[in-house]
Structure formats: structure tokens, C-alpha cells
PDB file of N, CA and C in Angstrom:
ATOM      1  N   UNK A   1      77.641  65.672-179.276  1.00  0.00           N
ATOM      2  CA  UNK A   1      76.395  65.000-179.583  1.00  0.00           C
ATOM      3  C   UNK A   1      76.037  64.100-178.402  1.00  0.00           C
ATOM      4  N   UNK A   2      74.935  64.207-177.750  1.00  0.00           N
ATOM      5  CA  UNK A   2      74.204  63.523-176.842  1.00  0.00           C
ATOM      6  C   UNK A   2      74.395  61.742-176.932  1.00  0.00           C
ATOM      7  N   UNK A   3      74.444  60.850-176.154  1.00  0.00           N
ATOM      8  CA  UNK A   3      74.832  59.435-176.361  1.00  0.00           C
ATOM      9  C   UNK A   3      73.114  58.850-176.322  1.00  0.00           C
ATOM     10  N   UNK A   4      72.638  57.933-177.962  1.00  0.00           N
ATOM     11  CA  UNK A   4      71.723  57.231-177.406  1.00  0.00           C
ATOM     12  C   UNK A   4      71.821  56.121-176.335  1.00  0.00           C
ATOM     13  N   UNK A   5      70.139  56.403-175.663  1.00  0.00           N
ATOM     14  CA  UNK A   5      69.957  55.125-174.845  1.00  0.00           C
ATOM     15  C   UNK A   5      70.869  53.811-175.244  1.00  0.00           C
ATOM     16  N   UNK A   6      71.600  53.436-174.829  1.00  0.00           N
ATOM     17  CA  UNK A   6      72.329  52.102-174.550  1.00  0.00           C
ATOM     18  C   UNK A   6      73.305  52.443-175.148  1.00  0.00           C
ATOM     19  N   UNK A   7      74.052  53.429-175.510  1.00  0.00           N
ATOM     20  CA  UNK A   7      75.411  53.674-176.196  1.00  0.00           C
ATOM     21  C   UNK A   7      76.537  53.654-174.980  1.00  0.00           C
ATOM     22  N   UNK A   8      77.440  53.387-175.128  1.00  0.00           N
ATOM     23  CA  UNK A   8      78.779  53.755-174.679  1.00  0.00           C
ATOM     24  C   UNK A   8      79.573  54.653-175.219  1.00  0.00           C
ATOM     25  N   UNK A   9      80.619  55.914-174.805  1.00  0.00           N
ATOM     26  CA  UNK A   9      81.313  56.833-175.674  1.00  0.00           C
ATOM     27  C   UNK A   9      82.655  56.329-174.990  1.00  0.00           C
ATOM     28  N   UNK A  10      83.680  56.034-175.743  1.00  0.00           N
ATOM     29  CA  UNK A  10      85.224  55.749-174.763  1.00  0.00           C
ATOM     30  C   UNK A  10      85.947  56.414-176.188  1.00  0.00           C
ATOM     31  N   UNK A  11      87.096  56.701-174.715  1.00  0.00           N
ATOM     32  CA  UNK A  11      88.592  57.228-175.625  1.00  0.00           C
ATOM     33  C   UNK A  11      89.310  56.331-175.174  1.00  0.00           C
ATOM     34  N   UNK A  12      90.668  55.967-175.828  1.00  0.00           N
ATOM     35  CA  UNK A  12      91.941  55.349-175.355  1.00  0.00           C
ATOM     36  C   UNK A  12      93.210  56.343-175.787  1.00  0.00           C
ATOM     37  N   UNK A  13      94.122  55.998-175.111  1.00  0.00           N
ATOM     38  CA  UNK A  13      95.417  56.274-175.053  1.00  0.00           C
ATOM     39  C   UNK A  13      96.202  55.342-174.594  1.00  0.00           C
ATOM     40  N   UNK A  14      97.495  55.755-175.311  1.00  0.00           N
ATOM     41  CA  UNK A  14      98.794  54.798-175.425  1.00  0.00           C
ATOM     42  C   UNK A  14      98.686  54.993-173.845  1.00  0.00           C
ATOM     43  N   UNK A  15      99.173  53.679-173.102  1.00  0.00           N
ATOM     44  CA  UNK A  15      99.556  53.827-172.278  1.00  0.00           C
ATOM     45  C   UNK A  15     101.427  54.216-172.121  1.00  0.00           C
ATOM     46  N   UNK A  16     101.712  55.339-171.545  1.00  0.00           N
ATOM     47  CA  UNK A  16     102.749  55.394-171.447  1.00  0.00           C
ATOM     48  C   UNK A  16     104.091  54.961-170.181  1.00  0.00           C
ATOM     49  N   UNK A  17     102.856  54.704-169.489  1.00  0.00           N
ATOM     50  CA  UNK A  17     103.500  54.264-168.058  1.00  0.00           C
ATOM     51  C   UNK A  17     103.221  52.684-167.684  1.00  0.00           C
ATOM     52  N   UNK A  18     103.288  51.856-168.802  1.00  0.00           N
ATOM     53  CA  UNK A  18     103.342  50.560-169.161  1.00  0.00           C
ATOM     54  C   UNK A  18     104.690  50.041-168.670  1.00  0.00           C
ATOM     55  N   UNK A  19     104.640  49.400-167.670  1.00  0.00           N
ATOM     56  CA  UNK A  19     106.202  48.683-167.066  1.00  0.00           C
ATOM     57  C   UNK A  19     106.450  47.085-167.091  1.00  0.00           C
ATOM     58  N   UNK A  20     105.160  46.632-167.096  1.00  0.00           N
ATOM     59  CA  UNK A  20     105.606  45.285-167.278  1.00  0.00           C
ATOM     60  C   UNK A  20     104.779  45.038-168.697  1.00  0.00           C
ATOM     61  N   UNK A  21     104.661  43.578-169.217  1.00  0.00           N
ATOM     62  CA  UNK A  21     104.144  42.911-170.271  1.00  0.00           C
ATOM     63  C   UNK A  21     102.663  42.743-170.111  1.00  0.00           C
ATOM     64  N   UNK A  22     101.897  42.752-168.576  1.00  0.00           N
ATOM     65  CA  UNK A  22     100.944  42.166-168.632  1.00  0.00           C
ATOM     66  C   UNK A  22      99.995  43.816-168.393  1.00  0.00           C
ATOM     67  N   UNK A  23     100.807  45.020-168.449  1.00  0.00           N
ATOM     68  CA  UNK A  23     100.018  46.294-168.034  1.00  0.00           C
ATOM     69  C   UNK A  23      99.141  46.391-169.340  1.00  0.00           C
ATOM     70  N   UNK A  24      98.593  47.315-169.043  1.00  0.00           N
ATOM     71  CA  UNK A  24      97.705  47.603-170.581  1.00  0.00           C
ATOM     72  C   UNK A  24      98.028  48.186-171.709  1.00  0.00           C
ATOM     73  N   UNK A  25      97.929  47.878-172.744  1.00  0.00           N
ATOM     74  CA  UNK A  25      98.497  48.622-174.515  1.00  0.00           C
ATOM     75  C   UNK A  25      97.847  50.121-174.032  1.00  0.00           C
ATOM     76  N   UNK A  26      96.700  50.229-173.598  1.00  0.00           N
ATOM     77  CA  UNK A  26      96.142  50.974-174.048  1.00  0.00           C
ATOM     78  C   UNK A  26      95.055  51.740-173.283  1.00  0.00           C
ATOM     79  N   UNK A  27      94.918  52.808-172.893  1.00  0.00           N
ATOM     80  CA  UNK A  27      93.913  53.348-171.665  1.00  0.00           C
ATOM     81  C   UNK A  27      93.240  54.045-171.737  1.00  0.00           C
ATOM     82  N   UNK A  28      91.745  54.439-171.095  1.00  0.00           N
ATOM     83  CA  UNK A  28      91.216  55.599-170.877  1.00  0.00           C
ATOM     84  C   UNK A  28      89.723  55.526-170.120  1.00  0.00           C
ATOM     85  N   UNK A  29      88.884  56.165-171.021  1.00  0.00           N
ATOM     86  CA  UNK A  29      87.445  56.122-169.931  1.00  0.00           C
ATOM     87  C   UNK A  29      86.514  56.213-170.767  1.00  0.00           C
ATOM     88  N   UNK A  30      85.596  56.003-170.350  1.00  0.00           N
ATOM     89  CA  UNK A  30      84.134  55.811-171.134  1.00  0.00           C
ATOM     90  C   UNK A  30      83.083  56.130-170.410  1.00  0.00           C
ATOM     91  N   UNK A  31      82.328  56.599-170.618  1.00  0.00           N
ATOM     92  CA  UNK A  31      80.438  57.127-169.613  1.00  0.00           C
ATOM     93  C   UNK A  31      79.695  56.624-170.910  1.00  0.00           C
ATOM     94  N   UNK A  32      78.510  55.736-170.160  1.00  0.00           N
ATOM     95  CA  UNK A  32      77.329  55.471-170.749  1.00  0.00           C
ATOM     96  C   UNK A  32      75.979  56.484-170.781  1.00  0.00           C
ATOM     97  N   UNK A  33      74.967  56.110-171.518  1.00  0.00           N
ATOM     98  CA  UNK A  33      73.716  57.203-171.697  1.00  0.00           C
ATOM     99  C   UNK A  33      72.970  57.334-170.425  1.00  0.00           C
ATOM    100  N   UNK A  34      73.427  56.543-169.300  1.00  0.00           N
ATOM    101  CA  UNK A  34      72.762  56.879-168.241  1.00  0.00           C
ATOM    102  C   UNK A  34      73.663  57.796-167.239  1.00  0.00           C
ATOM    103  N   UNK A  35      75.276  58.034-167.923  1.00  0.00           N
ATOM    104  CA  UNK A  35      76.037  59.096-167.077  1.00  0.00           C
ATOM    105  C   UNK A  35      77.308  58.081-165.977  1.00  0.00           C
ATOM    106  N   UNK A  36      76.692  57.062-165.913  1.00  0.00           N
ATOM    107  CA  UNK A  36      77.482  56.196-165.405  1.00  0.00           C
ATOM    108  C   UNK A  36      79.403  56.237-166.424  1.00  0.00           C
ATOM    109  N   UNK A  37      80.245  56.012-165.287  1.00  0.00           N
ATOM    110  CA  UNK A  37      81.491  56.470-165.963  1.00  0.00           C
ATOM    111  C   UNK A  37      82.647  54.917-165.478  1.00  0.00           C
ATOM    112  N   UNK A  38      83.322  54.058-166.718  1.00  0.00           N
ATOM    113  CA  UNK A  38      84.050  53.706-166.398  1.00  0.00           C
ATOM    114  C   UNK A  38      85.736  53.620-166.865  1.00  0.00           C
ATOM    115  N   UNK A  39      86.295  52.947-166.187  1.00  0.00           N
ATOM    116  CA  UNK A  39      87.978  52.920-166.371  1.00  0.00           C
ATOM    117  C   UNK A  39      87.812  51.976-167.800  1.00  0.00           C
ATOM    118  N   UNK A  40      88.395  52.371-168.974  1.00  0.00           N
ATOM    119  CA  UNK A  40      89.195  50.999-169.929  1.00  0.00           C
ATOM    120  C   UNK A  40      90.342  50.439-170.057  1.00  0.00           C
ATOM    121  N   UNK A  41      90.594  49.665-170.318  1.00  0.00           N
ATOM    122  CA  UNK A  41      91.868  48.742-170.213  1.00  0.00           C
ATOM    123  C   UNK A  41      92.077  47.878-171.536  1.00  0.00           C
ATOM    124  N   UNK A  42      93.124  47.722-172.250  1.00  0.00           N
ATOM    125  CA  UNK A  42      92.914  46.900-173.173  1.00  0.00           C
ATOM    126  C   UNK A  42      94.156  46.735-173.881  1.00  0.00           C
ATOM    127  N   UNK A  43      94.296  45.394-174.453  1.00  0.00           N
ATOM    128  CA  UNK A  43      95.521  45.047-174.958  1.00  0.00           C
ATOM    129  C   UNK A  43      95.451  44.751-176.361  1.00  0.00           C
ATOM    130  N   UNK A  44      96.566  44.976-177.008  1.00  0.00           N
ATOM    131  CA  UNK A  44      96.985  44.481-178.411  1.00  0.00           C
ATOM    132  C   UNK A  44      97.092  42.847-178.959  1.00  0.00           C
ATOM    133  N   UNK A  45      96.505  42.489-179.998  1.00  0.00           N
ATOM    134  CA  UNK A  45      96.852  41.575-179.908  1.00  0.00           C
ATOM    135  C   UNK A  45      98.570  40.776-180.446  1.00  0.00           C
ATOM    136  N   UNK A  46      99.086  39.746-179.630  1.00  0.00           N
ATOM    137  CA  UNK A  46     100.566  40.230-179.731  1.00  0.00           C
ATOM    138  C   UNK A  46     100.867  39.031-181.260  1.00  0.00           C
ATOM    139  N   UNK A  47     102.297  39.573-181.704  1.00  0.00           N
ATOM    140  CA  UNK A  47     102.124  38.955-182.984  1.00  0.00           C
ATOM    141  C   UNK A  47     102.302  37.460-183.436  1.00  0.00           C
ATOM    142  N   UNK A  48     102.257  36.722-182.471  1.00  0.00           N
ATOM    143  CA  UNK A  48     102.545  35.514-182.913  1.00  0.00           C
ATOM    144  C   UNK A  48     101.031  34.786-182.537  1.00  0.00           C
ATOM    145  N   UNK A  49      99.881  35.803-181.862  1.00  0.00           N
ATOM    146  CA  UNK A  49      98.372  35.204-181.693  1.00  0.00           C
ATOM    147  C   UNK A  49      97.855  34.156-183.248  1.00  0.00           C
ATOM    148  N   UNK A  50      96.578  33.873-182.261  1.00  0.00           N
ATOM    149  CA  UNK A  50      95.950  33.373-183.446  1.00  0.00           C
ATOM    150  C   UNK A  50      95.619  34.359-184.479  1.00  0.00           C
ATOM    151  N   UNK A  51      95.464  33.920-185.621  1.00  0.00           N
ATOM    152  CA  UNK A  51      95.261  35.041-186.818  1.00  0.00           C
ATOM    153  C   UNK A  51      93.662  35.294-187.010  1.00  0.00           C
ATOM    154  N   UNK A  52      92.987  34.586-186.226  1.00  0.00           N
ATOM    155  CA  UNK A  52      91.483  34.767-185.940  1.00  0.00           C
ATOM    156  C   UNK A  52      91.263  35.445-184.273  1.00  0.00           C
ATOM    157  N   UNK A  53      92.039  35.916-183.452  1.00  0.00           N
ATOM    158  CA  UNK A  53      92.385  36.918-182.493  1.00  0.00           C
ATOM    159  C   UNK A  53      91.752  38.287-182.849  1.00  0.00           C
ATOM    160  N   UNK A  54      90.934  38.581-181.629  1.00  0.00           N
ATOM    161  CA  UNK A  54      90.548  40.205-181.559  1.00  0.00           C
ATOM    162  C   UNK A  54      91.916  41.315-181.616  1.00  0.00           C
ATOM    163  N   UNK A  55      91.914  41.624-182.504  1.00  0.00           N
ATOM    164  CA  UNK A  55      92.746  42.800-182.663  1.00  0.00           C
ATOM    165  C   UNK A  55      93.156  43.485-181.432  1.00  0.00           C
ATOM    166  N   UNK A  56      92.492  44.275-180.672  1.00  0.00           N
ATOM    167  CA  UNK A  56      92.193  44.648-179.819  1.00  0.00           C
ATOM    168  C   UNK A  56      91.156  44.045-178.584  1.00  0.00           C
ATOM    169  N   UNK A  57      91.941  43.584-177.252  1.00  0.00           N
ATOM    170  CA  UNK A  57      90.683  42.927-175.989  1.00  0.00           C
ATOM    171  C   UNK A  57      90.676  43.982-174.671  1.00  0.00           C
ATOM    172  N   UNK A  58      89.759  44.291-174.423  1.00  0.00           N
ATOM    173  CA  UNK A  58      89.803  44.973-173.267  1.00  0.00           C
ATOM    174  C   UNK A  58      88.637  44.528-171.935  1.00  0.00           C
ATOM    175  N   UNK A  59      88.791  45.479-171.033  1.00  0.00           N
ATOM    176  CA  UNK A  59      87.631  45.654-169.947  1.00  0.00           C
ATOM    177  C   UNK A  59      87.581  47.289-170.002  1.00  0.00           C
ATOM    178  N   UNK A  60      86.111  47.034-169.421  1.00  0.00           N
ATOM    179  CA  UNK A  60      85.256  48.187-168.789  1.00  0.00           C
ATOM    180  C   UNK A  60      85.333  48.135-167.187  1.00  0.00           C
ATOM    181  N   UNK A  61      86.318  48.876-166.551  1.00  0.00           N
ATOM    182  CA  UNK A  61      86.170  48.589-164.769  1.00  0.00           C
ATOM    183  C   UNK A  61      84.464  49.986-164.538  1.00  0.00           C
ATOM    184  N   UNK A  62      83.998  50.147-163.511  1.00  0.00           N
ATOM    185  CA  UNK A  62      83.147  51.101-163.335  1.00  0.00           C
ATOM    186  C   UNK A  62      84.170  51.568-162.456  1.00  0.00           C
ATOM    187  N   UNK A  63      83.860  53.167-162.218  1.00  0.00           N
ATOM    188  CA  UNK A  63      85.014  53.887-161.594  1.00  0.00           C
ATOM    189  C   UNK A  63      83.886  54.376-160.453  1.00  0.00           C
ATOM    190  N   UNK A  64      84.701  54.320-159.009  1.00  0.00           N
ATOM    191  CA  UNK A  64      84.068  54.117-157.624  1.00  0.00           C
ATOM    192  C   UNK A  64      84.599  55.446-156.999  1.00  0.00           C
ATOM    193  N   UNK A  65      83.350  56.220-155.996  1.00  0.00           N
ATOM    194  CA  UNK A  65      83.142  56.919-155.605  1.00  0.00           C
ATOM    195  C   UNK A  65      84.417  57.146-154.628  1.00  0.00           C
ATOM    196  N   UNK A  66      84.911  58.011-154.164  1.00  0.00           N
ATOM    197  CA  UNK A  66      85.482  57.507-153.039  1.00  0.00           C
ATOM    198  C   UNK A  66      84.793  56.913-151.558  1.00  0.00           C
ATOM    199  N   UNK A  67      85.057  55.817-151.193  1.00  0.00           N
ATOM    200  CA  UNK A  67      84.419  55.546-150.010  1.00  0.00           C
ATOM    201  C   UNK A  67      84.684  56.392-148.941  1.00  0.00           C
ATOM    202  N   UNK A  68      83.630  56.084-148.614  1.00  0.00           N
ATOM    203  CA  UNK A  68      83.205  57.052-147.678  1.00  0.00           C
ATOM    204  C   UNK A  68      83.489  56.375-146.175  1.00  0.00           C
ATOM    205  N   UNK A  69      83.829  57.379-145.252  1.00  0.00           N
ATOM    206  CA  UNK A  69      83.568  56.686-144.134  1.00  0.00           C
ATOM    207  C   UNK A  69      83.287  56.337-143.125  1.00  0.00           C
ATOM    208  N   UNK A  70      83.161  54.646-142.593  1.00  0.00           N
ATOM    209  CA  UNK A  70      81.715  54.405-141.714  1.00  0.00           C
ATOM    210  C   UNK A  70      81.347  54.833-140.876  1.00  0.00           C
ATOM    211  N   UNK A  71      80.163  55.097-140.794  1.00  0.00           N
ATOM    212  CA  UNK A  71      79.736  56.539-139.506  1.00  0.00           C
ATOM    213  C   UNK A  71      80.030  55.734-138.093  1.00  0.00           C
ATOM    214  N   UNK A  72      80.442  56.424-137.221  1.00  0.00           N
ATOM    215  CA  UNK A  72      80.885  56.002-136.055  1.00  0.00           C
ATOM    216  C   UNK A  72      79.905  55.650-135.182  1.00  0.00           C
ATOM    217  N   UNK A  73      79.903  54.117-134.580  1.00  0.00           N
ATOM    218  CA  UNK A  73      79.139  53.710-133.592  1.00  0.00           C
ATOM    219  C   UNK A  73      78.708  54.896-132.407  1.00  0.00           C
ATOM    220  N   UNK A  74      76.977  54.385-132.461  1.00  0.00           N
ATOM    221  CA  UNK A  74      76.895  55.617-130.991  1.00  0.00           C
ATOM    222  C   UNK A  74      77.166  54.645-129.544  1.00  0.00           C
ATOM    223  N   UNK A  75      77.601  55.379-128.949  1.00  0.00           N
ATOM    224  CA  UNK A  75      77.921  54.974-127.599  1.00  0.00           C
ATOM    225  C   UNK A  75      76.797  54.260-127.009  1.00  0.00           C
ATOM    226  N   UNK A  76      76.370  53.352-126.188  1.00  0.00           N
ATOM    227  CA  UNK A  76      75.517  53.333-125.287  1.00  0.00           C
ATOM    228  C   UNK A  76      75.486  53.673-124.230  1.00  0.00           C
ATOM    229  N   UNK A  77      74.223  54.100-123.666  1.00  0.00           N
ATOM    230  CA  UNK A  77      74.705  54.658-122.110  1.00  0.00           C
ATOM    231  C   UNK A  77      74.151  53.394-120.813  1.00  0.00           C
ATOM    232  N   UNK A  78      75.074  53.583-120.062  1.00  0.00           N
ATOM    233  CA  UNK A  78      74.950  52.363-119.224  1.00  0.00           C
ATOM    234  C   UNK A  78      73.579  51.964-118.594  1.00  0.00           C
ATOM    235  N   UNK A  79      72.655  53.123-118.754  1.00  0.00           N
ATOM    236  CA  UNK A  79      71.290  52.515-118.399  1.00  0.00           C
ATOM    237  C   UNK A  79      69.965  51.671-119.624  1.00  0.00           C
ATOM    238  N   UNK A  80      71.128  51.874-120.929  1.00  0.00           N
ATOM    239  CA  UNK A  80      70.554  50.864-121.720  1.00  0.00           C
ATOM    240  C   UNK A  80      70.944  49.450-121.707  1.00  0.00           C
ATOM    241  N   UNK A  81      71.948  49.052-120.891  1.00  0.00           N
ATOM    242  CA  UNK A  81      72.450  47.395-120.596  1.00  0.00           C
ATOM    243  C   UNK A  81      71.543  47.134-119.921  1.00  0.00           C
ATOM    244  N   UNK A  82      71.185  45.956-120.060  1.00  0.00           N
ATOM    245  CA  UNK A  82      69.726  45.382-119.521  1.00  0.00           C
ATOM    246  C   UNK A  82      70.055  44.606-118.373  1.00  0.00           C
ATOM    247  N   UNK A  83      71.398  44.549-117.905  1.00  0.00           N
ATOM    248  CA  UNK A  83      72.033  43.757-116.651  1.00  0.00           C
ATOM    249  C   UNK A  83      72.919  44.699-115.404  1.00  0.00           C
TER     250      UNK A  83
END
């Protein structure tokens, strides 16, 4: 099914390659209705939180093109130095 204007669609998964405490519970990706695509991240809330605590907190990173790279200076030729 097609995403309305201003929707977000995300999946998560267990993260399984979680090594320390501060990595993420939980991972995956999301694209908005304009096609735009980002990374999610998000943690559990742990059990001794406040009991008014989001269950679940995450981010939305946007996921980046690979850079590209910078086109190489053109040479000048010595009859463009003005000295």
C-alpha cells in the first residue's frame, strides 16, 4: 500500500550485534512519502526507568549518498598569473 503524504513506514529488528549497553535494542529503516530513506535506532526502556518512560525511544538518522568525490582542481596555465 502506497504511504500517505506525511507518513513514515519503518521496520525494526533485534539488534543482534549489540556489544555494549549504550548500542541500540533495536534496528532498521524507514522511507517517507516523499521516498526519502532513513537509518532507526532505538532503545528499550530499561527496568528500573521512570514508570511514566517511553516504552520504546529512538532516532531517525537520514541515510547519505555515498560521497562523492571532489572534482579535481584545473591547473592554471602560466599565462593566466597576472605577474
Amino acid at each position: 500500500m502506497p504511504l500517505q503524504e506525511g507518513q513514515i513506514e519503518f521496520a525494526l529488528w533485534k539488534n543482534d550485534q549489540k556489544e555494549q549497553e549504550t548500542h541500540a535494542d533495536v534496528k532498521g529503516t524507514a522511507k517517507d512519502s516523499d521516498g526519502n530513506e532513513y537509518w532507526v535506532n532505538a532503545w528499550k526502556k530499561s527496568p528500573d526507568a521512570n514508570p511514566n518512560a517511553p516504552v520504546i525511544k529512538g532516532y531517525l538518522t537520514p541515510k547519505k549518498d555515498k560521497p562523492q568525490a571532489a572534482p579535481a582542481k584545473a591547473k592554471q596555465a602560466d599565462e593566466d598569473i597576472p605577474w
